[in-house]
N, C-alpha and C. Protein backbone atom coordinates (compact mmCIF):
# COMPACT_ATOMS: atom_id res chain seq x y z
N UNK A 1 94.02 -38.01 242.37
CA UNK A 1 94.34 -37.14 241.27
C UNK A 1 94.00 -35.70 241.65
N UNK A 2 94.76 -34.69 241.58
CA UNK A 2 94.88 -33.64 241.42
C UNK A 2 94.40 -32.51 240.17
N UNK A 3 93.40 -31.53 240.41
CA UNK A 3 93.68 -30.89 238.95
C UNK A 3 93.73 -29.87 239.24
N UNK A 4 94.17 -28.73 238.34
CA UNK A 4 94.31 -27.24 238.30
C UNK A 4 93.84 -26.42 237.88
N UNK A 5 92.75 -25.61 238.20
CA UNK A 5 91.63 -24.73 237.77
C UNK A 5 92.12 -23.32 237.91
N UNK A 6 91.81 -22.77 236.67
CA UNK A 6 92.33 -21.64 237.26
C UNK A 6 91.54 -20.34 237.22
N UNK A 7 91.22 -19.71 237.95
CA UNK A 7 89.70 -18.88 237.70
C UNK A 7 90.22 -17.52 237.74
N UNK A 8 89.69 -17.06 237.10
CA UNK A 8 89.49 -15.10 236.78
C UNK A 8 89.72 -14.36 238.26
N UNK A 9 89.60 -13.23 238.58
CA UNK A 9 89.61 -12.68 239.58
C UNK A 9 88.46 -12.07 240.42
N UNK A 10 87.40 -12.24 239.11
CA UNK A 10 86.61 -11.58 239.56
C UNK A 10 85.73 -12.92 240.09
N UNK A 11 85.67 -14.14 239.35
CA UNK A 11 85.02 -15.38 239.86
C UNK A 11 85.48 -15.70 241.26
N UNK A 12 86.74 -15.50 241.19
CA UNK A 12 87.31 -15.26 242.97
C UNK A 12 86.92 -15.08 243.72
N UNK A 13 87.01 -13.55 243.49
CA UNK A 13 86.02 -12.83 244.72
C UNK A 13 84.32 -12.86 244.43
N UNK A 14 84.08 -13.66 243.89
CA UNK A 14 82.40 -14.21 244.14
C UNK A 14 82.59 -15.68 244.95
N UNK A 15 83.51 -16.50 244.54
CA UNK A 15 83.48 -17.59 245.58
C UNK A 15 84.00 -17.20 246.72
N UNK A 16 84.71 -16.28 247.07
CA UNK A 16 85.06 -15.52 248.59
C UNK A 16 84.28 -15.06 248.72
N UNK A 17 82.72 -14.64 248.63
CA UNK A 17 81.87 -14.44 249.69
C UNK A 17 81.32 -15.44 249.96
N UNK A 18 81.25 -16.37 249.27
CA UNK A 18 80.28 -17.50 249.75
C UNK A 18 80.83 -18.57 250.51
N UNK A 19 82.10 -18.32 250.47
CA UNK A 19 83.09 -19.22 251.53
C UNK A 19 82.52 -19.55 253.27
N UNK A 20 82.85 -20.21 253.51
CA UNK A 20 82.37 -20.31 254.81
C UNK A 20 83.89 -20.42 255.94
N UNK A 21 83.62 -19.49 257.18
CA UNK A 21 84.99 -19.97 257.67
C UNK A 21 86.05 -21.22 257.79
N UNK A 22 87.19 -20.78 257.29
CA UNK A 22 87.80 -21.97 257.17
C UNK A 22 87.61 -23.09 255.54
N UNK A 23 86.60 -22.68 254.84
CA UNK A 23 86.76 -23.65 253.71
C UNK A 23 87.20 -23.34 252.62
N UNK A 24 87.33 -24.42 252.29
CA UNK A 24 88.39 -24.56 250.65
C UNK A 24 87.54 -23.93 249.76
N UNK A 25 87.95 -23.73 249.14
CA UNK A 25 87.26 -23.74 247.43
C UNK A 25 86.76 -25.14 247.12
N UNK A 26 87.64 -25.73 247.38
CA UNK A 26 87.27 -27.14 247.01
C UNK A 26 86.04 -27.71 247.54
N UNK A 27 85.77 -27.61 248.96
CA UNK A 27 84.59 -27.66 249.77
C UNK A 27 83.62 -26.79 249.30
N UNK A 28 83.67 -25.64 248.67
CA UNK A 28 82.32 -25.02 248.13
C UNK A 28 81.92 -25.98 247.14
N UNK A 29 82.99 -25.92 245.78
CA UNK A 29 82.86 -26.54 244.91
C UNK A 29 82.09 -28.17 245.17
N UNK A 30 82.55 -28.65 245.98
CA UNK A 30 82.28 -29.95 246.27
C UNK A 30 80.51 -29.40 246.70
N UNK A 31 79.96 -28.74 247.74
CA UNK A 31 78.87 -28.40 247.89
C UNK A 31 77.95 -28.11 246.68
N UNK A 32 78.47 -27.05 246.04
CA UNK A 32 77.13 -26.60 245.06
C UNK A 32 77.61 -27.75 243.74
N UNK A 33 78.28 -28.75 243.06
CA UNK A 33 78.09 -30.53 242.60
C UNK A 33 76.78 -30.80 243.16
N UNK A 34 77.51 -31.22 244.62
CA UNK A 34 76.15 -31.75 245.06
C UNK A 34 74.89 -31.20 244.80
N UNK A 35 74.71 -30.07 245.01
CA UNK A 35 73.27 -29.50 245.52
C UNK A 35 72.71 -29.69 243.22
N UNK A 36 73.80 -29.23 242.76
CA UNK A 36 73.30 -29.46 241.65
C UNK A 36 72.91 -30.47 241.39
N UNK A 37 73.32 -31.76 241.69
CA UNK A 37 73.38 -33.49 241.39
C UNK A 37 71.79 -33.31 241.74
N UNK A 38 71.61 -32.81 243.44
CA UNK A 38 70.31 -33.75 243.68
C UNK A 38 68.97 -32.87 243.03
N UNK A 39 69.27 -31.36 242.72
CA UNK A 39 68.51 -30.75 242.33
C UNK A 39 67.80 -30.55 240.88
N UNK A 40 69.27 -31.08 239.79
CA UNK A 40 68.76 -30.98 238.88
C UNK A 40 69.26 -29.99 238.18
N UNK A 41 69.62 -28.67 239.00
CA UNK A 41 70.01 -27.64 238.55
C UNK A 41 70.48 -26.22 239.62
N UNK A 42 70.66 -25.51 239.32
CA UNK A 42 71.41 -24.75 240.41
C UNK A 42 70.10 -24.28 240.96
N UNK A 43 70.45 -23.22 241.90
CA UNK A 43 69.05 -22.74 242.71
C UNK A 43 68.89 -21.48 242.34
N UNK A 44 70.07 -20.43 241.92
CA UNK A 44 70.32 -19.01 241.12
C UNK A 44 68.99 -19.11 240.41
N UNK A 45 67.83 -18.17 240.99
CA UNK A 45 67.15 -17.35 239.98
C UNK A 45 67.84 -16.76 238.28
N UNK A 46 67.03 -17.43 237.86
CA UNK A 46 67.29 -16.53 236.25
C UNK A 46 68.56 -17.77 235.82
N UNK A 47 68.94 -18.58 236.27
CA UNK A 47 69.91 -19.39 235.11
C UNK A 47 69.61 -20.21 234.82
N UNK A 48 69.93 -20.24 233.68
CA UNK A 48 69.95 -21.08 232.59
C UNK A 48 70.90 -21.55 231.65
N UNK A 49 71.06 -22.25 231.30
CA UNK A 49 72.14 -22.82 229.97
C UNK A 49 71.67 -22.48 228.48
């Protein structure tokens, strides 16, 4: 299954720096899931829900 996200421009160019050569969005995305799954919560100083 496929889905279609569609993000702002400015969320863009915040996941284009954190890109790593060669990866998807999808591969970030898929990374910081994870890191959230095992952590509990993101690692970003100061956030919160």
């Amino acid at each position: 299954m496929t889905v279609t996200i569609t993000l702002d421009d400015e969320l863009a160019e915040r996941l284009d720096r954190h890109l790593e050569e060669d990866e998807s969005y999808a591969e970030l995305i898929e990374e910081l899931v994870s890191m959230y799954e095992t952590e509990g919560e993101f690692l970003t100083e100061g956030y919160s829900e």
